[in-house]
PDB file of N, CA and C in Angstrom:
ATOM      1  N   UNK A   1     146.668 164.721 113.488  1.00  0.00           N
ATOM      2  CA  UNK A   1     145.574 165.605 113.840  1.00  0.00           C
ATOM      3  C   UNK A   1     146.173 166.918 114.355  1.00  0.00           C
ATOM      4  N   UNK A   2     145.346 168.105 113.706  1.00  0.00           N
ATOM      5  CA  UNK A   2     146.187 169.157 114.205  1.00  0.00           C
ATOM      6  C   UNK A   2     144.847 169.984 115.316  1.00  0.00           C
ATOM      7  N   UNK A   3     145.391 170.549 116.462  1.00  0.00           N
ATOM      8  CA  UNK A   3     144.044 171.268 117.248  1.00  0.00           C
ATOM      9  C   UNK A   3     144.819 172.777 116.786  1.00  0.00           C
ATOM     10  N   UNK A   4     143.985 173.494 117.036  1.00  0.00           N
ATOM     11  CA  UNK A   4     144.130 175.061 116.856  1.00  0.00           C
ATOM     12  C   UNK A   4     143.592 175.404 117.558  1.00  0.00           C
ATOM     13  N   UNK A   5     143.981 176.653 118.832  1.00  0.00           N
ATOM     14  CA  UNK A   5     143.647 177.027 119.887  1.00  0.00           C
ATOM     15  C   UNK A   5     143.450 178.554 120.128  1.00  0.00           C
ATOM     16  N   UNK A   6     142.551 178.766 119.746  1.00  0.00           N
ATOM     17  CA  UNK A   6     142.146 180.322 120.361  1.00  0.00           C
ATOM     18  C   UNK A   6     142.162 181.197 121.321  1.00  0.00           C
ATOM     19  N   UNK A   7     142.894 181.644 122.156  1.00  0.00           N
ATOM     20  CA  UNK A   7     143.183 181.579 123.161  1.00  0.00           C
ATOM     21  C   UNK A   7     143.238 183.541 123.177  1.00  0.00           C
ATOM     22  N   UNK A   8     142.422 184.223 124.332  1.00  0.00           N
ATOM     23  CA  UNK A   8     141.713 185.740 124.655  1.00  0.00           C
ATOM     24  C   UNK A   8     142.113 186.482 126.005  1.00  0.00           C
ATOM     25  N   UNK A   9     143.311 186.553 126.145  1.00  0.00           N
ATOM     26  CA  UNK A   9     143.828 187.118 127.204  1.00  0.00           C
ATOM     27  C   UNK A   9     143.159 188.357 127.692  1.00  0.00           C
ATOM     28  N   UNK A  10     143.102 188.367 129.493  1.00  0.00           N
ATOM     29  CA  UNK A  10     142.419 188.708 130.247  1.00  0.00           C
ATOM     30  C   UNK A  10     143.366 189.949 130.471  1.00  0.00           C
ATOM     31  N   UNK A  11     142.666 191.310 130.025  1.00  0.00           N
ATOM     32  CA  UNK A  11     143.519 192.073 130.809  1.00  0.00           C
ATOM     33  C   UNK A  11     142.486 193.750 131.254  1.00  0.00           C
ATOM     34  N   UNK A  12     142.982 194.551 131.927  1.00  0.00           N
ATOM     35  CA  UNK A  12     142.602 195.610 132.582  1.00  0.00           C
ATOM     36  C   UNK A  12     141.819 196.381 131.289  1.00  0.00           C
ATOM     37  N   UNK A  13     140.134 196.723 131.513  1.00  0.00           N
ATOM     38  CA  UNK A  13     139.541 197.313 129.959  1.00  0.00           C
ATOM     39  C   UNK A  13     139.445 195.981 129.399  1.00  0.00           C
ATOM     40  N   UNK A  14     139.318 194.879 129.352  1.00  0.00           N
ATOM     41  CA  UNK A  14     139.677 194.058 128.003  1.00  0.00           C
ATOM     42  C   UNK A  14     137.601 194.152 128.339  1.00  0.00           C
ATOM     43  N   UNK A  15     137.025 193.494 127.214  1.00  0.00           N
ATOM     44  CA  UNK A  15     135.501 192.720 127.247  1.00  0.00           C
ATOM     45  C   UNK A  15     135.069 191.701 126.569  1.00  0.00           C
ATOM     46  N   UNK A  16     134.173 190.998 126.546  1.00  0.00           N
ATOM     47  CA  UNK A  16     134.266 190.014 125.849  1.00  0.00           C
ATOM     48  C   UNK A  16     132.756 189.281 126.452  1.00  0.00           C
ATOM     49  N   UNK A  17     131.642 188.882 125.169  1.00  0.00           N
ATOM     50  CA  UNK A  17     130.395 188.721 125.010  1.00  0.00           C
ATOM     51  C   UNK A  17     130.606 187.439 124.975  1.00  0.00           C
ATOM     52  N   UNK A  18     130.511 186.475 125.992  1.00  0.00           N
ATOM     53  CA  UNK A  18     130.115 185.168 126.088  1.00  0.00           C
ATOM     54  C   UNK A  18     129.402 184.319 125.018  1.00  0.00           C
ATOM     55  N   UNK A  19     128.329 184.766 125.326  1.00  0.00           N
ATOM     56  CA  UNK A  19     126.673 184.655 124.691  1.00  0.00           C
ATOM     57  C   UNK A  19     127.144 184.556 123.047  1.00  0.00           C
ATOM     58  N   UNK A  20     127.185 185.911 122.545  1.00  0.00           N
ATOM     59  CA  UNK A  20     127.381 185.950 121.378  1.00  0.00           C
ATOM     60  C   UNK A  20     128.974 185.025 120.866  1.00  0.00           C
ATOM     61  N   UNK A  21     129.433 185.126 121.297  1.00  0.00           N
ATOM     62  CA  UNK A  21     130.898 184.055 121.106  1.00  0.00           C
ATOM     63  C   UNK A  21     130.264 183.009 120.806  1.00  0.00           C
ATOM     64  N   UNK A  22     129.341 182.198 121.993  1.00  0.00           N
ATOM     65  CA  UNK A  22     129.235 180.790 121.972  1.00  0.00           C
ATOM     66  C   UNK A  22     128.225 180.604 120.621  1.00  0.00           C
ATOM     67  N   UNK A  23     127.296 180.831 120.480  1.00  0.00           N
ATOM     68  CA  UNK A  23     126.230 181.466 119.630  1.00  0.00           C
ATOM     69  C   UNK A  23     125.939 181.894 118.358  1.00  0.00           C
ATOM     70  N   UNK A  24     126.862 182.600 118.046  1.00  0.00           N
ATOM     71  CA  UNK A  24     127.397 183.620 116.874  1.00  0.00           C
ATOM     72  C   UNK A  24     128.681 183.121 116.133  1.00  0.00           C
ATOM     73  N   UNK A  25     129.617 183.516 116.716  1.00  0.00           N
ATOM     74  CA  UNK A  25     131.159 183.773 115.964  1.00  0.00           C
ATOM     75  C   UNK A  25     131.371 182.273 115.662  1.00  0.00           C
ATOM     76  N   UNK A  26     131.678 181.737 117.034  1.00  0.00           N
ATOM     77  CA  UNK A  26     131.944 180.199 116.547  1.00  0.00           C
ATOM     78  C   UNK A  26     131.531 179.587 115.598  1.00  0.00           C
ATOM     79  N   UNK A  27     130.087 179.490 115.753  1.00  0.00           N
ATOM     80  CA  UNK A  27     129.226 178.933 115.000  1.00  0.00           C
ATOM     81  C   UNK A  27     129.367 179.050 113.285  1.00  0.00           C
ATOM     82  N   UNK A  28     129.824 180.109 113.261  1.00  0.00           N
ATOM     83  CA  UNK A  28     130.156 180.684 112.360  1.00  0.00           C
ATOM     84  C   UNK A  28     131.412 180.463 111.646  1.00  0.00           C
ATOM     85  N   UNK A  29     132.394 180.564 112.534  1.00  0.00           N
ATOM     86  CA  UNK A  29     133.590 179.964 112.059  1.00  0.00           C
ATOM     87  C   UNK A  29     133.754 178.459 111.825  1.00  0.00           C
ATOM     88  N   UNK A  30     132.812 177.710 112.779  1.00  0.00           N
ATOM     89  CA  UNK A  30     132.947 176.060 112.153  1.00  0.00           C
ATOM     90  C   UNK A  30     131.962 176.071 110.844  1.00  0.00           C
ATOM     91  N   UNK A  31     131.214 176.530 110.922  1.00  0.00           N
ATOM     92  CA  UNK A  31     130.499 176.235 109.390  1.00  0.00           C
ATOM     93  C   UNK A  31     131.359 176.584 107.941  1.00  0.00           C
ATOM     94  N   UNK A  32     131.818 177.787 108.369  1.00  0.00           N
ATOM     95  CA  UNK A  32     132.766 178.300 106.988  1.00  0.00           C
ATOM     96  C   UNK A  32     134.561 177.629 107.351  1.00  0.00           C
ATOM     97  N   UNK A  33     134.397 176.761 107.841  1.00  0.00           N
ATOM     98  CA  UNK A  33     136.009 176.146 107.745  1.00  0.00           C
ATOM     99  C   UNK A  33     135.328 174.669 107.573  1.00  0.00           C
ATOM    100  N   UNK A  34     134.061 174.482 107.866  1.00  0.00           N
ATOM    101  CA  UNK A  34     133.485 172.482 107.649  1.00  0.00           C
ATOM    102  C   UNK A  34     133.710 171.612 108.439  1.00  0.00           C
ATOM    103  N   UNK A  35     133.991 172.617 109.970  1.00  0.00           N
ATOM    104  CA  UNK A  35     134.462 171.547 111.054  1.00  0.00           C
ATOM    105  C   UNK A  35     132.906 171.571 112.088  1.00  0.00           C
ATOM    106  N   UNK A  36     132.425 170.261 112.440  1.00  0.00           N
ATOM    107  CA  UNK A  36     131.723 169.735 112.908  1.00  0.00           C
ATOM    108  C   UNK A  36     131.266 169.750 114.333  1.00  0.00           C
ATOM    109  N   UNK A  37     132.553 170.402 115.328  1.00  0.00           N
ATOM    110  CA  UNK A  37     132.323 170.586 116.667  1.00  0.00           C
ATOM    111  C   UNK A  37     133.594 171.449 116.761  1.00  0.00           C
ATOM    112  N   UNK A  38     133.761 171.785 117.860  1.00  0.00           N
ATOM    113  CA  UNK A  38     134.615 172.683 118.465  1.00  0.00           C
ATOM    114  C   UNK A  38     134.485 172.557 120.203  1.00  0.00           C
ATOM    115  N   UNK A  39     135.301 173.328 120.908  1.00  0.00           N
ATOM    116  CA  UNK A  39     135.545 173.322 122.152  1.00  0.00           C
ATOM    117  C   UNK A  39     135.586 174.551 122.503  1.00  0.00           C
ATOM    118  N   UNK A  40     134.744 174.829 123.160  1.00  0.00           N
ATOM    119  CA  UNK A  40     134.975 176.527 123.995  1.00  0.00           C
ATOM    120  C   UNK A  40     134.789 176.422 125.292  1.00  0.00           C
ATOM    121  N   UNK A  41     135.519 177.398 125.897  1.00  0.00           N
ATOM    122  CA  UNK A  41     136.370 177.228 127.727  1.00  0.00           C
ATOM    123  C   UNK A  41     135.737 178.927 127.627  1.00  0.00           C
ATOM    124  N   UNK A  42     135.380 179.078 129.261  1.00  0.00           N
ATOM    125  CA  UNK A  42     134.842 180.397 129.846  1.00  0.00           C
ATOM    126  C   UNK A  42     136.160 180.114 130.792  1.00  0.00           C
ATOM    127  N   UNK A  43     137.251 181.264 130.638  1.00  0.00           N
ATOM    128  CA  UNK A  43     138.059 181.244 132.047  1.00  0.00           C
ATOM    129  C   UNK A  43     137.635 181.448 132.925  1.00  0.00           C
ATOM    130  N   UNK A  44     137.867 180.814 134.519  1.00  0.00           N
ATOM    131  CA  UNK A  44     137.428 181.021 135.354  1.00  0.00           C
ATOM    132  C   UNK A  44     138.643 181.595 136.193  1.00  0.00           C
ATOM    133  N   UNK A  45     139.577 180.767 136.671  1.00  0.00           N
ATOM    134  CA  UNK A  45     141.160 181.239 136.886  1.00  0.00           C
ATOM    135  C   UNK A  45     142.361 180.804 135.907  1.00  0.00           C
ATOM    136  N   UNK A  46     143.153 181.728 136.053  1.00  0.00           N
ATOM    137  CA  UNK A  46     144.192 182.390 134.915  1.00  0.00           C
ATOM    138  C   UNK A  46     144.460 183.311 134.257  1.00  0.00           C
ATOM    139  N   UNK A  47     144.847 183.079 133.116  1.00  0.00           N
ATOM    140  CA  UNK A  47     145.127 184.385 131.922  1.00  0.00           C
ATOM    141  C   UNK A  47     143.894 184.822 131.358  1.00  0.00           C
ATOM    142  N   UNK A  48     143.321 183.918 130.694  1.00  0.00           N
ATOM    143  CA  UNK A  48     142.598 183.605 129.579  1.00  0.00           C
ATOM    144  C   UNK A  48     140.756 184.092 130.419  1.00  0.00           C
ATOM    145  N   UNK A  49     140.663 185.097 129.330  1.00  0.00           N
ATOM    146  CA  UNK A  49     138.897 185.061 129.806  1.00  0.00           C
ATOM    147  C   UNK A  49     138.248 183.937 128.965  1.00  0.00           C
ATOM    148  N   UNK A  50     138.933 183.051 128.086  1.00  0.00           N
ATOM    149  CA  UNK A  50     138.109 182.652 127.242  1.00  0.00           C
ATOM    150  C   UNK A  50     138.501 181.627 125.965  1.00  0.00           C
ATOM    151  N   UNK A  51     138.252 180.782 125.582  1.00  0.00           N
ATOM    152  CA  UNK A  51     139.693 179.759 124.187  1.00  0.00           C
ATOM    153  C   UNK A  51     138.660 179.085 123.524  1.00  0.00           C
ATOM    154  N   UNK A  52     139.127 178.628 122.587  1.00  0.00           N
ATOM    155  CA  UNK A  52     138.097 177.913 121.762  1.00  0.00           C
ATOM    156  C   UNK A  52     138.906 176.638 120.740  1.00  0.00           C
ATOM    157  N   UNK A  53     138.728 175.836 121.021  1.00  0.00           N
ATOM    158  CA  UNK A  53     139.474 174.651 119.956  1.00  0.00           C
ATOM    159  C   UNK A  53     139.323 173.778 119.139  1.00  0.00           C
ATOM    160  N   UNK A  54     139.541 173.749 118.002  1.00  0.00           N
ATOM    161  CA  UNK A  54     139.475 173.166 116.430  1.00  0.00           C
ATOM    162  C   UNK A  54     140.091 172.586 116.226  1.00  0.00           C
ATOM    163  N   UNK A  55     140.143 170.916 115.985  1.00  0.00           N
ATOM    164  CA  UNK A  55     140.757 170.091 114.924  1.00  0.00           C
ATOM    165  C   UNK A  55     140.544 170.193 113.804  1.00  0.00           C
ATOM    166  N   UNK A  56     141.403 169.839 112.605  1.00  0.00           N
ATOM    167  CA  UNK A  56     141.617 169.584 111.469  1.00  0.00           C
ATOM    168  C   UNK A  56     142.890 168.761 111.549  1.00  0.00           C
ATOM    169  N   UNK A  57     142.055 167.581 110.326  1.00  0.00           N
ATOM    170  CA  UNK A  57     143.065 166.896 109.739  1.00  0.00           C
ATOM    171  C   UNK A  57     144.333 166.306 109.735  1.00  0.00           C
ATOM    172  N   UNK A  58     144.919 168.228 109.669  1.00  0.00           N
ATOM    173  CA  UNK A  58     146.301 168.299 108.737  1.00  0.00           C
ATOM    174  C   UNK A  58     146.492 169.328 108.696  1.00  0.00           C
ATOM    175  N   UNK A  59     147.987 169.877 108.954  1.00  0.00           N
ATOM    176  CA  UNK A  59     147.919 171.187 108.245  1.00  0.00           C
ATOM    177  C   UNK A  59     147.550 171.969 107.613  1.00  0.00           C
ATOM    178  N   UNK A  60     147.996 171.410 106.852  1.00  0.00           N
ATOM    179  CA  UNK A  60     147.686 171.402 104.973  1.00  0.00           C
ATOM    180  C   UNK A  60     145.614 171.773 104.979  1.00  0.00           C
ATOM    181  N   UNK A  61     145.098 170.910 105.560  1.00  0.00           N
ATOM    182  CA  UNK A  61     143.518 171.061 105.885  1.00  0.00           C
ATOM    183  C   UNK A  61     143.098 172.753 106.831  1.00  0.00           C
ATOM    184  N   UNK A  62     144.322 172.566 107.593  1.00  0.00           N
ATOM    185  CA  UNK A  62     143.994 174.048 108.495  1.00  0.00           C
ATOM    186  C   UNK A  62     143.940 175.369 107.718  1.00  0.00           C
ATOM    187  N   UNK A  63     145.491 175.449 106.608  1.00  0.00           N
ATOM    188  CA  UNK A  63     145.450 176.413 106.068  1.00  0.00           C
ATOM    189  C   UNK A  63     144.931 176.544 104.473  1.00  0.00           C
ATOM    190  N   UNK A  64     144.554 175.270 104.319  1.00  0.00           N
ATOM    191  CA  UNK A  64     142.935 175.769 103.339  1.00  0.00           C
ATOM    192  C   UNK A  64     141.864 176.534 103.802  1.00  0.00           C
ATOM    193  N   UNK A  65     141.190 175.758 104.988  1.00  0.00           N
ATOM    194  CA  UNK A  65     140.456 176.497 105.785  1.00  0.00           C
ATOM    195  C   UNK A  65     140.900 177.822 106.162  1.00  0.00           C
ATOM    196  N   UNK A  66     141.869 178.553 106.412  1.00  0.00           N
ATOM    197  CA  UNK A  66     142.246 179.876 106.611  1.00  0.00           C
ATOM    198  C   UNK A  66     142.015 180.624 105.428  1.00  0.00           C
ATOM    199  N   UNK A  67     142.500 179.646 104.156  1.00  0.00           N
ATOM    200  CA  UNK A  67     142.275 180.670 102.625  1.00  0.00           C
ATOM    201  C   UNK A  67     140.747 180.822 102.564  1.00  0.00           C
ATOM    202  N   UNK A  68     139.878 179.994 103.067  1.00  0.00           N
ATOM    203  CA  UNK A  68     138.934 180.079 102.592  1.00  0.00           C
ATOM    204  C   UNK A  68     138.291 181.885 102.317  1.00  0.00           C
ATOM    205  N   UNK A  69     137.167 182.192 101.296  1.00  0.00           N
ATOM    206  CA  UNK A  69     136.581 183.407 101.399  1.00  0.00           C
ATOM    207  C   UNK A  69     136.175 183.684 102.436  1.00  0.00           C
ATOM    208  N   UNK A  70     135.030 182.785 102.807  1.00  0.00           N
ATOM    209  CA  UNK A  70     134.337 183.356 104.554  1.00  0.00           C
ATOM    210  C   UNK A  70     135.030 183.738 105.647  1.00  0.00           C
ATOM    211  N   UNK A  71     136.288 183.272 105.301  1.00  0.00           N
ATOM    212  CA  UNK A  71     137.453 183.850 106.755  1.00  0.00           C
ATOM    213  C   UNK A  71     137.618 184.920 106.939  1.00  0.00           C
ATOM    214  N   UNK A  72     137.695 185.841 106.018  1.00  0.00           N
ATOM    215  CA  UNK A  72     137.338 187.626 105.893  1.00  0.00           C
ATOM    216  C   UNK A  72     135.860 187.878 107.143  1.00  0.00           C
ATOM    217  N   UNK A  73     135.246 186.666 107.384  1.00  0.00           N
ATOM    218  CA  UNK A  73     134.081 187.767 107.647  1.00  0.00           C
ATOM    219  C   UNK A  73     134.102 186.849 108.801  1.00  0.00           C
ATOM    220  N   UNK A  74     135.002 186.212 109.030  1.00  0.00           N
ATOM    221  CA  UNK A  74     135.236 185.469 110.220  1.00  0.00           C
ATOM    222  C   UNK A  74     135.954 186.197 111.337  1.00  0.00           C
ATOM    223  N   UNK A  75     136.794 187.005 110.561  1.00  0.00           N
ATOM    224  CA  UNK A  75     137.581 187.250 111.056  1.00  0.00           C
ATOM    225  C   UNK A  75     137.329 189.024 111.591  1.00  0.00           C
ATOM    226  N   UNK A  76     136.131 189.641 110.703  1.00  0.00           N
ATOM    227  CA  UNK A  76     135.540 190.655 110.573  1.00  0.00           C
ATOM    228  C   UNK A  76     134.307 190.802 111.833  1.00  0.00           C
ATOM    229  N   UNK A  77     134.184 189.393 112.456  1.00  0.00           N
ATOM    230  CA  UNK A  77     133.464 189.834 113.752  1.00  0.00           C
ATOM    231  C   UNK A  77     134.207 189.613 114.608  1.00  0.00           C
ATOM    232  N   UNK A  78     135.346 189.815 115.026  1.00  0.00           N
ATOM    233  CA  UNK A  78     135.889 189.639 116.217  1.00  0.00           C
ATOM    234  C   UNK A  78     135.378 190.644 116.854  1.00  0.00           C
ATOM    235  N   UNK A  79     135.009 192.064 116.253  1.00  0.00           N
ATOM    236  CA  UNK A  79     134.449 193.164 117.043  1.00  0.00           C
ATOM    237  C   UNK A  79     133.318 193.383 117.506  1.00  0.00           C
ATOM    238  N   UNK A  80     132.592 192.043 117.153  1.00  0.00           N
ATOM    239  CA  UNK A  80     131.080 192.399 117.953  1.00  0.00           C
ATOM    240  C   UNK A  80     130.768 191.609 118.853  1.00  0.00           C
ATOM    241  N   UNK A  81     131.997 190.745 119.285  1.00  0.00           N
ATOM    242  CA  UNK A  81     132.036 190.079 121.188  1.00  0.00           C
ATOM    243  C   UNK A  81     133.146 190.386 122.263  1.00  0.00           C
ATOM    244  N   UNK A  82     134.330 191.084 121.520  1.00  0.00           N
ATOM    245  CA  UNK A  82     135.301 191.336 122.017  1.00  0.00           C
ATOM    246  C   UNK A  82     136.539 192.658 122.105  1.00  0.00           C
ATOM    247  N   UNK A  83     137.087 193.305 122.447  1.00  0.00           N
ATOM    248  CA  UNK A  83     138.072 194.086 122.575  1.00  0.00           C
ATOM    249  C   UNK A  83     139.631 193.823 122.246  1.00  0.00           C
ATOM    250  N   UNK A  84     139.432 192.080 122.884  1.00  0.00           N
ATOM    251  CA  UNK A  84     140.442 191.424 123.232  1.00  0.00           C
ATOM    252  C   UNK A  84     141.395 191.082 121.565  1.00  0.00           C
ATOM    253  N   UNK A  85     142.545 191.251 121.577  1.00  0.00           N
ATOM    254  CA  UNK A  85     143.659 190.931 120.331  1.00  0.00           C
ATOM    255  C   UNK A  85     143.703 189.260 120.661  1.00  0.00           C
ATOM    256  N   UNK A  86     143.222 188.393 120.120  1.00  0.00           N
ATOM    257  CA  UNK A  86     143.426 186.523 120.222  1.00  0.00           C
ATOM    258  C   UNK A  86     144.439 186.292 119.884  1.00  0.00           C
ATOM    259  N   UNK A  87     145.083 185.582 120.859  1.00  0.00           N
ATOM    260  CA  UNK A  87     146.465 184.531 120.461  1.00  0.00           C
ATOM    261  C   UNK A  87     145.840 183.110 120.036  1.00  0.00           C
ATOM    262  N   UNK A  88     146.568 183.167 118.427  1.00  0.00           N
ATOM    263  CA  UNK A  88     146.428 181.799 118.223  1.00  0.00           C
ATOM    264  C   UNK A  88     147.960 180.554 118.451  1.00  0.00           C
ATOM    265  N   UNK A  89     147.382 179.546 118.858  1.00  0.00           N
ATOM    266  CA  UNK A  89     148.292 178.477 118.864  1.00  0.00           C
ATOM    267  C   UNK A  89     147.995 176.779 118.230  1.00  0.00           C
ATOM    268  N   UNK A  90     148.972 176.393 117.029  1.00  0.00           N
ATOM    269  CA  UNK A  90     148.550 175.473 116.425  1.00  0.00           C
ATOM    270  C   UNK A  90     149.698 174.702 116.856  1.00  0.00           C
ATOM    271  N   UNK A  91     148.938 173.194 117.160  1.00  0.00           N
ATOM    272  CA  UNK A  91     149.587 172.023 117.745  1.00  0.00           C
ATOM    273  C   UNK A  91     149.404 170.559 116.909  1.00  0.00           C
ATOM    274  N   UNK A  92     150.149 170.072 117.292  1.00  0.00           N
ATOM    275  CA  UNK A  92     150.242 168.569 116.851  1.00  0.00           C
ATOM    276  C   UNK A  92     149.795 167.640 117.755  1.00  0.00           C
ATOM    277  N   UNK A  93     148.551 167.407 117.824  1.00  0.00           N
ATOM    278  CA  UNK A  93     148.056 166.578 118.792  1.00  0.00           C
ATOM    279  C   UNK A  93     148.786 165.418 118.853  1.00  0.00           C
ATOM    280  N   UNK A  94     149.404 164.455 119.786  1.00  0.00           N
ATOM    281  CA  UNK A  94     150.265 163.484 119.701  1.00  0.00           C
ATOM    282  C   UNK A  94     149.917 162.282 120.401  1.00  0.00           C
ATOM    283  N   UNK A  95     148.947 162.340 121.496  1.00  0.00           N
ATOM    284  CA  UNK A  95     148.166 161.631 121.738  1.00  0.00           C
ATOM    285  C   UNK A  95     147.226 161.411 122.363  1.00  0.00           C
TER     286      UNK A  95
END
């Protein structure tokens, strides 16, 4: 099982639309990748204003889902909840 972690570092100027994140983008991104649930975190203390996390499969399953077409327009609203540049991090869930 692989998780993929979205992860929106908190910094001086940064912004970032809750609402529409939880609502909108996500929603959006699990439908056009075919994943069924997801995980989203509101930072409260730390780095992070904010993360969101996706299993798939398999690798191999993740970066189909990345080829997919809709990922263009997935990837094309990052600007209407956020400022913030996302660090992604993909893991090997192990147990």
């Amino acid at each position: 099982m692989i998780k993929v972690s979205v992860f929106y570092p908190n910094s001086e100027g940064s912004t970032f639309d809750h609402d529409y994140y939880k609502n909108s983008h996500v929603p959006l991104a699990a439908s056009t990748w075919g994943l069924d649930k997801s995980q989203i975190e509101r930072g409260v203390e730390g780095p992070y204003v904010a993360a969101v996390h996706f299993e798939f499969p398999s690798v191999d399953e993740y970066r189909s889902a990345m080829a997919r077409e809709g990922t263009a327009a997935v990837l094309a609203d990052i600007p209407n909840y956020t400022n913030i540049r996302p660090v992604i991090q993909v893991s090997e869930i192990v147990e």
